[in-house]
C-alpha atoms as a PDB file:
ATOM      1  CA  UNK A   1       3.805  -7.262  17.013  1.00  0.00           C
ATOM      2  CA  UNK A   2       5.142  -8.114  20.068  1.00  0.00           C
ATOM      3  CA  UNK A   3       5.109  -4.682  21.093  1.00  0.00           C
ATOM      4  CA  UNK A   4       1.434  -4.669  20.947  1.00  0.00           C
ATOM      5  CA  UNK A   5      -0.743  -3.606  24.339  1.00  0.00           C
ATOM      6  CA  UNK A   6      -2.175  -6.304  24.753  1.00  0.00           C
ATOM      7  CA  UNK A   7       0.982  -8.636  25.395  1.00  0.00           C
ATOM      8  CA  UNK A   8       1.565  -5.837  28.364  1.00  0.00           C
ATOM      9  CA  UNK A   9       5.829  -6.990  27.912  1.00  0.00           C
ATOM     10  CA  UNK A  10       8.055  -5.266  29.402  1.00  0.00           C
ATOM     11  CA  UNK A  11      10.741  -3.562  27.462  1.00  0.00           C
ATOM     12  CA  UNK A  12      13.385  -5.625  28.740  1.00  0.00           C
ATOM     13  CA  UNK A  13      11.542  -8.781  27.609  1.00  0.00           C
ATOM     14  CA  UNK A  14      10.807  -7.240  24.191  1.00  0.00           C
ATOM     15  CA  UNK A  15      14.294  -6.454  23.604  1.00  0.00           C
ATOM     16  CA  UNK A  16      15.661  -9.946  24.435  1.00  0.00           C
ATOM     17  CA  UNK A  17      13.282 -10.956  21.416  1.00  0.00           C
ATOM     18  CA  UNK A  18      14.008  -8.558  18.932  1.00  0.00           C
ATOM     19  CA  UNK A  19      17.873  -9.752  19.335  1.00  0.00           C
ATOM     20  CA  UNK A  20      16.746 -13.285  18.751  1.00  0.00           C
ATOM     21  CA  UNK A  21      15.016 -12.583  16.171  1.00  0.00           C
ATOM     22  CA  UNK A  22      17.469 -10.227  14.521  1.00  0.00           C
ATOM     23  CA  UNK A  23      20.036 -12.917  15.087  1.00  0.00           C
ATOM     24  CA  UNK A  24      17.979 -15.855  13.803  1.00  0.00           C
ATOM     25  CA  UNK A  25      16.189 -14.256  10.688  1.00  0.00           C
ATOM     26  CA  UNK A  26      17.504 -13.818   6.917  1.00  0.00           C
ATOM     27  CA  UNK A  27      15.074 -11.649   5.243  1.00  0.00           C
ATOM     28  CA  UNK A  28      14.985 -11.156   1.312  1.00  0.00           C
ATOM     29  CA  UNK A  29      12.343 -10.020  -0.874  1.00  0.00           C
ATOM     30  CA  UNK A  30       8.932 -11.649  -2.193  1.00  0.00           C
ATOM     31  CA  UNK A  31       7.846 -11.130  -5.455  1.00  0.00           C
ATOM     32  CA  UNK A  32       4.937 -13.277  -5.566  1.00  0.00           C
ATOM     33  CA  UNK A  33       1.795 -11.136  -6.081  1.00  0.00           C
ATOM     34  CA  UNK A  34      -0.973 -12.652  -3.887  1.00  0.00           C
ATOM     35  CA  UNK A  35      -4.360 -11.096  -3.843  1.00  0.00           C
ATOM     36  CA  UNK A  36      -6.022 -11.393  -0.205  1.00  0.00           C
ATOM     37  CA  UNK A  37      -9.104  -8.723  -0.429  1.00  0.00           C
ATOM     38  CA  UNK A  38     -10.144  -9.819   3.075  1.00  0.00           C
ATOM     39  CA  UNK A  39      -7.027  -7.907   4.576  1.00  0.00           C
ATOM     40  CA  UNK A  40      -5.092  -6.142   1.938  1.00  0.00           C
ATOM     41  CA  UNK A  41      -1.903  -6.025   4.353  1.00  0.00           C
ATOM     42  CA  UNK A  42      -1.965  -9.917   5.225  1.00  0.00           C
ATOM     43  CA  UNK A  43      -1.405 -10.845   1.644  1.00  0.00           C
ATOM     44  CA  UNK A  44       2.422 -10.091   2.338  1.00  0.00           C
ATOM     45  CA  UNK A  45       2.160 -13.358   4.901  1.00  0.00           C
ATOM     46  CA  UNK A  46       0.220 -15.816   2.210  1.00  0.00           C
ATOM     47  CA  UNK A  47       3.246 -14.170  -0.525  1.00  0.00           C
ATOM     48  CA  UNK A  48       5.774 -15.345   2.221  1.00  0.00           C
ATOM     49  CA  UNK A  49       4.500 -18.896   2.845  1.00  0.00           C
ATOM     50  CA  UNK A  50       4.148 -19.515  -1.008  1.00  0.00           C
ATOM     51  CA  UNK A  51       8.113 -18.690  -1.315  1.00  0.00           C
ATOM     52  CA  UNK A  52       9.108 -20.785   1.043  1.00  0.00           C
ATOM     53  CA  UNK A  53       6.882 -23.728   0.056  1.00  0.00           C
ATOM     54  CA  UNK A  54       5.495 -24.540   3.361  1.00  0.00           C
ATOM     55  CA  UNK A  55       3.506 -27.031   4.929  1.00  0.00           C
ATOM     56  CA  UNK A  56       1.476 -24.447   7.128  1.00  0.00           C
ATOM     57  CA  UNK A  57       0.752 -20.573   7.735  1.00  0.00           C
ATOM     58  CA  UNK A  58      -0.218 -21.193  11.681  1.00  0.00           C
ATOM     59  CA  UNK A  59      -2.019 -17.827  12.476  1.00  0.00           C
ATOM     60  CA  UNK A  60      -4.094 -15.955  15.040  1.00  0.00           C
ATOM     61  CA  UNK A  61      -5.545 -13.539  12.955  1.00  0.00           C
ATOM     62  CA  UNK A  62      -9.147 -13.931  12.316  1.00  0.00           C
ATOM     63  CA  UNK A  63      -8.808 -12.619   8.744  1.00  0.00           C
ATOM     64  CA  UNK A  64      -7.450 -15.728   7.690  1.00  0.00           C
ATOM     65  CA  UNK A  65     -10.693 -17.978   8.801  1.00  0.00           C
ATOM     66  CA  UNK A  66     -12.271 -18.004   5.215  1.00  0.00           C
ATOM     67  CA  UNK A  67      -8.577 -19.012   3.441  1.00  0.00           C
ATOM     68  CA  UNK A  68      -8.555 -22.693   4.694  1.00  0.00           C
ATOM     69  CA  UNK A  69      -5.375 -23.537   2.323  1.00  0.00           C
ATOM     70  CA  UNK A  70      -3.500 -21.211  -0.569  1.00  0.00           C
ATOM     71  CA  UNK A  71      -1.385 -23.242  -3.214  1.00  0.00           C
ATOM     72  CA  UNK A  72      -0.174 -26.380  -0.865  1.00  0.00           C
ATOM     73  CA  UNK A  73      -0.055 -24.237   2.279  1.00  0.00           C
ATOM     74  CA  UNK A  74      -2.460 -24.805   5.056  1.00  0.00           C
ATOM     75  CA  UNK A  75      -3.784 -22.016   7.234  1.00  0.00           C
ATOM     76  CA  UNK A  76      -4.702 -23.118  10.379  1.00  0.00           C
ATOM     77  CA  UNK A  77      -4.938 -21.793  14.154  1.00  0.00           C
ATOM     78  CA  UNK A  78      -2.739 -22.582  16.457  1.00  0.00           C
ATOM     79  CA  UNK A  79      -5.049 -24.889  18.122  1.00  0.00           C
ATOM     80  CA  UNK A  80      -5.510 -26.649  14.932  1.00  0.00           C
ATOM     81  CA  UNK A  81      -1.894 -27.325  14.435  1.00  0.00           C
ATOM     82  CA  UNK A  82      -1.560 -28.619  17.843  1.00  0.00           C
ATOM     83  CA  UNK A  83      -3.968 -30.916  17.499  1.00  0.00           C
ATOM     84  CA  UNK A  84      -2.628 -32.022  14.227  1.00  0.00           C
ATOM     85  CA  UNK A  85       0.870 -32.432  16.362  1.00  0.00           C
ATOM     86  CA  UNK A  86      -0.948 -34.337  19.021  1.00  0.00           C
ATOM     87  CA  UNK A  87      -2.635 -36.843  16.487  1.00  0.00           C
ATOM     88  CA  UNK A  88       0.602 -37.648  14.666  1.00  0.00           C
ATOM     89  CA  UNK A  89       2.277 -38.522  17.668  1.00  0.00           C
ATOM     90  CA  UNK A  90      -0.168 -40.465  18.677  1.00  0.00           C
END
């Protein structure tokens, strides 16, 4: 995703992060079937989030606008988590 046009990173930069990331990330597999007819191919993010129980699914995508919260997780912009981190530490 990084490696997307519109970020315009160099491939320097863009390796430097997939090393992080390769050296920071366990991956396993999700076996949670979600349905998500908005965007077929999200569903394996909302399948992801379930598993791990979390708190919120902070997202960009535009797809997600309509899903405001799936089991206990919260979808929210980025904006809208930073203003929930602003508020708390208020």
């Amino acid at each position: 995703m990084l490696g997307r046009p519109k970020f315009a990173l160099p491939e320097s930069l863009l390796s430097q992060w997939h090393e992080r990331f390769r050296s920071a990330i366990a991956e396993w597999p999700v076996e949670i079937p979600v349905s998500f007819p908005r965007d077929v191919k999200d569903a394996k993010f909302l399948a992801c989030a379930l598993a791990a129980d979390v708190d919120f699914l902070i997202t960009g995508d535009h797809d997600f606008t309509e899903a405001r919260k799936v089991g206990r997780t919260k979808i929210v912009s980025v904006s809208q988590f930073d203003e929930l981190v602003r508020r708390t530490l208020i």
